[in-house]
Protein backbone atom coordinates (compact mmCIF):
# COMPACT_ATOMS: atom_id res chain seq x y z
CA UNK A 1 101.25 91.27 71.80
CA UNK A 2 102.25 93.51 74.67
CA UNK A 3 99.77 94.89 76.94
CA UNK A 4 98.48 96.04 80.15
CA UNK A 5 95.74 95.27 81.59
CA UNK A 6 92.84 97.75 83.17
CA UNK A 7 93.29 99.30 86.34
CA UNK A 8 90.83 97.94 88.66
CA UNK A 9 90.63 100.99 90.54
CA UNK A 10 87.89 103.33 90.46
CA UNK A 11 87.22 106.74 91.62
CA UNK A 12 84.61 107.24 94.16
CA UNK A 13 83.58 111.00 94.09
CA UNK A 14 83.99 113.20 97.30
CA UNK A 15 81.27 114.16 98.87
CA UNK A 16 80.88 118.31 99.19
CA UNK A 17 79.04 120.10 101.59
CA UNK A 18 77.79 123.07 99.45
CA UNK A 19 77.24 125.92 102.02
CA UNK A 20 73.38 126.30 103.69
CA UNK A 21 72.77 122.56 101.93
CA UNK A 22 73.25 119.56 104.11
CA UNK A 23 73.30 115.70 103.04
CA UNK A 24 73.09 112.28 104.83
CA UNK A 25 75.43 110.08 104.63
CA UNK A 26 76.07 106.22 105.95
CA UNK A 27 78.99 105.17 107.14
CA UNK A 28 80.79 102.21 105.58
CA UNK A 29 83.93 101.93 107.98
CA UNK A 30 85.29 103.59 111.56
CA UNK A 31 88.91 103.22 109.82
CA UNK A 32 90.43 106.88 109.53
CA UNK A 33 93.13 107.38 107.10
CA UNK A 34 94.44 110.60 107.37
CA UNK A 35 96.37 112.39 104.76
CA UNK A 36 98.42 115.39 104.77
CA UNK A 37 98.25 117.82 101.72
CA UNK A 38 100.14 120.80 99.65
CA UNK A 39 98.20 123.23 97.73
CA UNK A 40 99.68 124.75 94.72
CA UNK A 41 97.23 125.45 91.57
CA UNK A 42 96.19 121.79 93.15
CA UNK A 43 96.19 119.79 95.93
CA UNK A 44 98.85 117.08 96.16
CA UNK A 45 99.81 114.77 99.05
CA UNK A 46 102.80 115.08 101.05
CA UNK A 47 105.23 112.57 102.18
CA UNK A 48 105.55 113.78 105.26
CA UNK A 49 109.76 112.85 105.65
CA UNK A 50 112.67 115.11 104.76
CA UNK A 51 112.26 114.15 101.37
CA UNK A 52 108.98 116.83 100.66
CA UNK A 53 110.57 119.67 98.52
CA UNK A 54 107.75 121.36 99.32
CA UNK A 55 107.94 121.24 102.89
CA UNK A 56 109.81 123.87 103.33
CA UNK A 57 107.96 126.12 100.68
CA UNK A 58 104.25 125.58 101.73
CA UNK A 59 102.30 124.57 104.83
CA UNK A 60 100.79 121.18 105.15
CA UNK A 61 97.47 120.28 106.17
CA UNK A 62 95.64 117.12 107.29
CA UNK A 63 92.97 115.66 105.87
CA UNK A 64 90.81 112.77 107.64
CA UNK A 65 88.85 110.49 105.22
CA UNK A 66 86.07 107.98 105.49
CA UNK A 67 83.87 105.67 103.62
CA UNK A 68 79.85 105.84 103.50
CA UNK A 69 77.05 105.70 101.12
CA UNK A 70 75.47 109.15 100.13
CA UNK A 71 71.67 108.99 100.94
CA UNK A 72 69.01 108.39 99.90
CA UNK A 73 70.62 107.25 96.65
CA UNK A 74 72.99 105.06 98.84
CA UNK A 75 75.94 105.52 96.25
CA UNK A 76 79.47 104.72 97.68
CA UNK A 77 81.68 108.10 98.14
CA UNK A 78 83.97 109.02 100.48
CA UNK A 79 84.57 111.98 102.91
CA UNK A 80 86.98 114.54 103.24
CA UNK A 81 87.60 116.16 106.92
CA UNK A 82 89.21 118.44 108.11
CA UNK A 83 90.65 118.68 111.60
CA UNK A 84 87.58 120.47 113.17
CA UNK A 85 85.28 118.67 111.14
CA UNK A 86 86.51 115.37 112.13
CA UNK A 87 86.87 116.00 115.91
CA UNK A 88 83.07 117.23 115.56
CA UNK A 89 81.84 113.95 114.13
CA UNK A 90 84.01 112.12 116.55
CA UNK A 91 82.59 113.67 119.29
CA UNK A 92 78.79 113.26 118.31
CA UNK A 93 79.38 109.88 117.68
CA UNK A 94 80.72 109.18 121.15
CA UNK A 95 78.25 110.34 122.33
CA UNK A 96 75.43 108.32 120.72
CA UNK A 97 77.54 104.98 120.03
CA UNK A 98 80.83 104.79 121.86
CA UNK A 99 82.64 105.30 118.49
CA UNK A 100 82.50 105.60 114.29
CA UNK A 101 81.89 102.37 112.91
CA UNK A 102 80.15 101.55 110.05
CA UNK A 103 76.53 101.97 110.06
CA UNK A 104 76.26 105.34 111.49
CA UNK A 105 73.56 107.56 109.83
CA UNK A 106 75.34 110.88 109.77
CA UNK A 107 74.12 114.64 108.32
CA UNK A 108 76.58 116.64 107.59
CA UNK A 109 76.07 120.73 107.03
CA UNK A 110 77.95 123.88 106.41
CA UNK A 111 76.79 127.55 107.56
CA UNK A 112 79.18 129.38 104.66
CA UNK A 113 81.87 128.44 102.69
CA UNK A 114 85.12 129.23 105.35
CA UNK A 115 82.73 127.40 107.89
CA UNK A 116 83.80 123.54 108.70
CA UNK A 117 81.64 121.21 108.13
CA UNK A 118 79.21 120.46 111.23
CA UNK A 119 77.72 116.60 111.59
CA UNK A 120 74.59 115.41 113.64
CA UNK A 121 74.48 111.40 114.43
CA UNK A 122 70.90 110.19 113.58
CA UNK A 123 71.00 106.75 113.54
CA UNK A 124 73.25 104.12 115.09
CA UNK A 125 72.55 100.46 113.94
CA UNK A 126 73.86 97.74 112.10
CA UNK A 127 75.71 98.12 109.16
CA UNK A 128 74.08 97.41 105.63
CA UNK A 129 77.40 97.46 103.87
CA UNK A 130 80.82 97.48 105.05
CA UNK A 131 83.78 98.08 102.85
CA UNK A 132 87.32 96.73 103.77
CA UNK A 133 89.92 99.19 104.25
CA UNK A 134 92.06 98.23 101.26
CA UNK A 135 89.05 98.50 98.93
CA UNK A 136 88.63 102.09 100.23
CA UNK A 137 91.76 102.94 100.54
CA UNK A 138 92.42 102.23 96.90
CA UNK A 139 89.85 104.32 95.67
CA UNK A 140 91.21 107.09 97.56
CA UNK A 141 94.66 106.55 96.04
CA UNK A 142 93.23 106.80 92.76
CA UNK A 143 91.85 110.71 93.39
CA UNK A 144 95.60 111.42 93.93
CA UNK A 145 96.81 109.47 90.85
CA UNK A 146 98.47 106.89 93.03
CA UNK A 147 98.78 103.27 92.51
CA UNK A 148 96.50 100.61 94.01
CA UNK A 149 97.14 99.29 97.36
CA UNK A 150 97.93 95.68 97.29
CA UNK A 151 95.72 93.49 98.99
CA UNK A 152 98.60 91.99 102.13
CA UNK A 153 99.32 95.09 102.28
CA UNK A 154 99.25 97.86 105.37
CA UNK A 155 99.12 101.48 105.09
CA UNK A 156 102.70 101.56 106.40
CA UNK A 157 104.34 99.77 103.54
CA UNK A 158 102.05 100.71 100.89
CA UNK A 159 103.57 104.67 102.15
CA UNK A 160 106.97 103.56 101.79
CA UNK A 161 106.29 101.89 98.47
CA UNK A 162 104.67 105.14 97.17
CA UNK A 163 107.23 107.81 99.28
CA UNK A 164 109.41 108.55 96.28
CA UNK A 165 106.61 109.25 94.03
CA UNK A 166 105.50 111.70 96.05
CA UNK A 167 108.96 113.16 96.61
CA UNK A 168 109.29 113.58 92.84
CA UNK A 169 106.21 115.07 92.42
CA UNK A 170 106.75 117.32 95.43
CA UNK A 171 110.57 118.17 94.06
CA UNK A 172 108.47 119.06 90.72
CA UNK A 173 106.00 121.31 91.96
CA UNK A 174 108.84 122.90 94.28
CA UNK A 175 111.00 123.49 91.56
CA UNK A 176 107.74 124.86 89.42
CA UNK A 177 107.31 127.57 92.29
CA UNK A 178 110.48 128.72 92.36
CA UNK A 179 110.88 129.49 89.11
CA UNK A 180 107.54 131.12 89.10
CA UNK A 181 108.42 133.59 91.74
CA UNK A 182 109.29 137.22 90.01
CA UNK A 183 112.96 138.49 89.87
CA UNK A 184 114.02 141.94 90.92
CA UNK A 185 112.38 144.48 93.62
CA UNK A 186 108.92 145.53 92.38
CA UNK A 187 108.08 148.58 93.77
CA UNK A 188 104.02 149.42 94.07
């Protein structure tokens, strides 16, 4: 009998800052991974080589993630940043601990929904939990349908080892617009 076995990877949710709410969050790790993104009736990573399809049709954007524990529940989630939002958090937490590491108490809050999200350091102490990169890095993976990240291995070689996937899937979507777009001059 043939058969594969379970994937061990699990999805951890992303945490969203509704607008006018805010949330507290640990953190479980200092180690950014940042990702850059298409969006096309869904987001998608890019490769970020010659080999994005999509490149040339779309913009990228970068995305900065992190690991923490939501409060007070402390469930394990991770956070999406975007440029401003991550140099803000940066910032604050230079200037209360000389750097993100894991155990920052962070709150995080948005104004309106075009706003970026906005962070405040509470706390800086020792860590209750830590996560290793590979164990978050997996999880993160998994939102994008990607294979787990092997255990020996970096960031570097786990992005050459999933580059072409994302060049099909870019080629795909690429090929999806362009047959999408309308034929002929439209007038108004």
């Amino acid at each position: 009998m043939n058969g594969e076995a379970p994937t061990k990877a699990t999805r951890w949710p992303l945490v969203r800052v509704q607008p006018g709410h805010d949330c507290q969050v640990e953190l479980l790790s200092g180690d950014w991974v940042r990702l850059s993104t298409h969006y096309y009736r869904r987001t998608f990573l890019c490769s970020e080589d010659e080999g994005c399809s999509c490149c040339e049709l779309l913009p990228s954007r970068p995305y900065w993630y992190l690991p923490a524990l939501m409060m007070p529940m402390r469930r394990v989630c991770l956070i999406e940043f975007s440029a401003a939002a991550s140099a803000d958090l940066e910032q604050h937490a230079k200037l209360l601990s000389g750097k993100i590491g894991a155990g920052l108490l962070v709150r995080l809050w948005r104004k309106s929904a075009k706003a970026p999200v906005k962070s405040e350091v509470i706390a800086s102490g020792s860590a209750s939990s830590r996560v290793a990169l590979h164990d978050w890095l997996t999880a993160l993976m998994a939102i994008f349908g990607l294979p787990n990240v092997r255990v020996d291995e970096s960031i570097d070689a786990y992005g050459e080892r999933v580059r072409e996937t994302l060049n099909k899937r870019s080629e795909l979507v690429a090929t999806q617009m362009r047959l999408a777009q309308p034929k002929g001059v439209r007038g108004r």
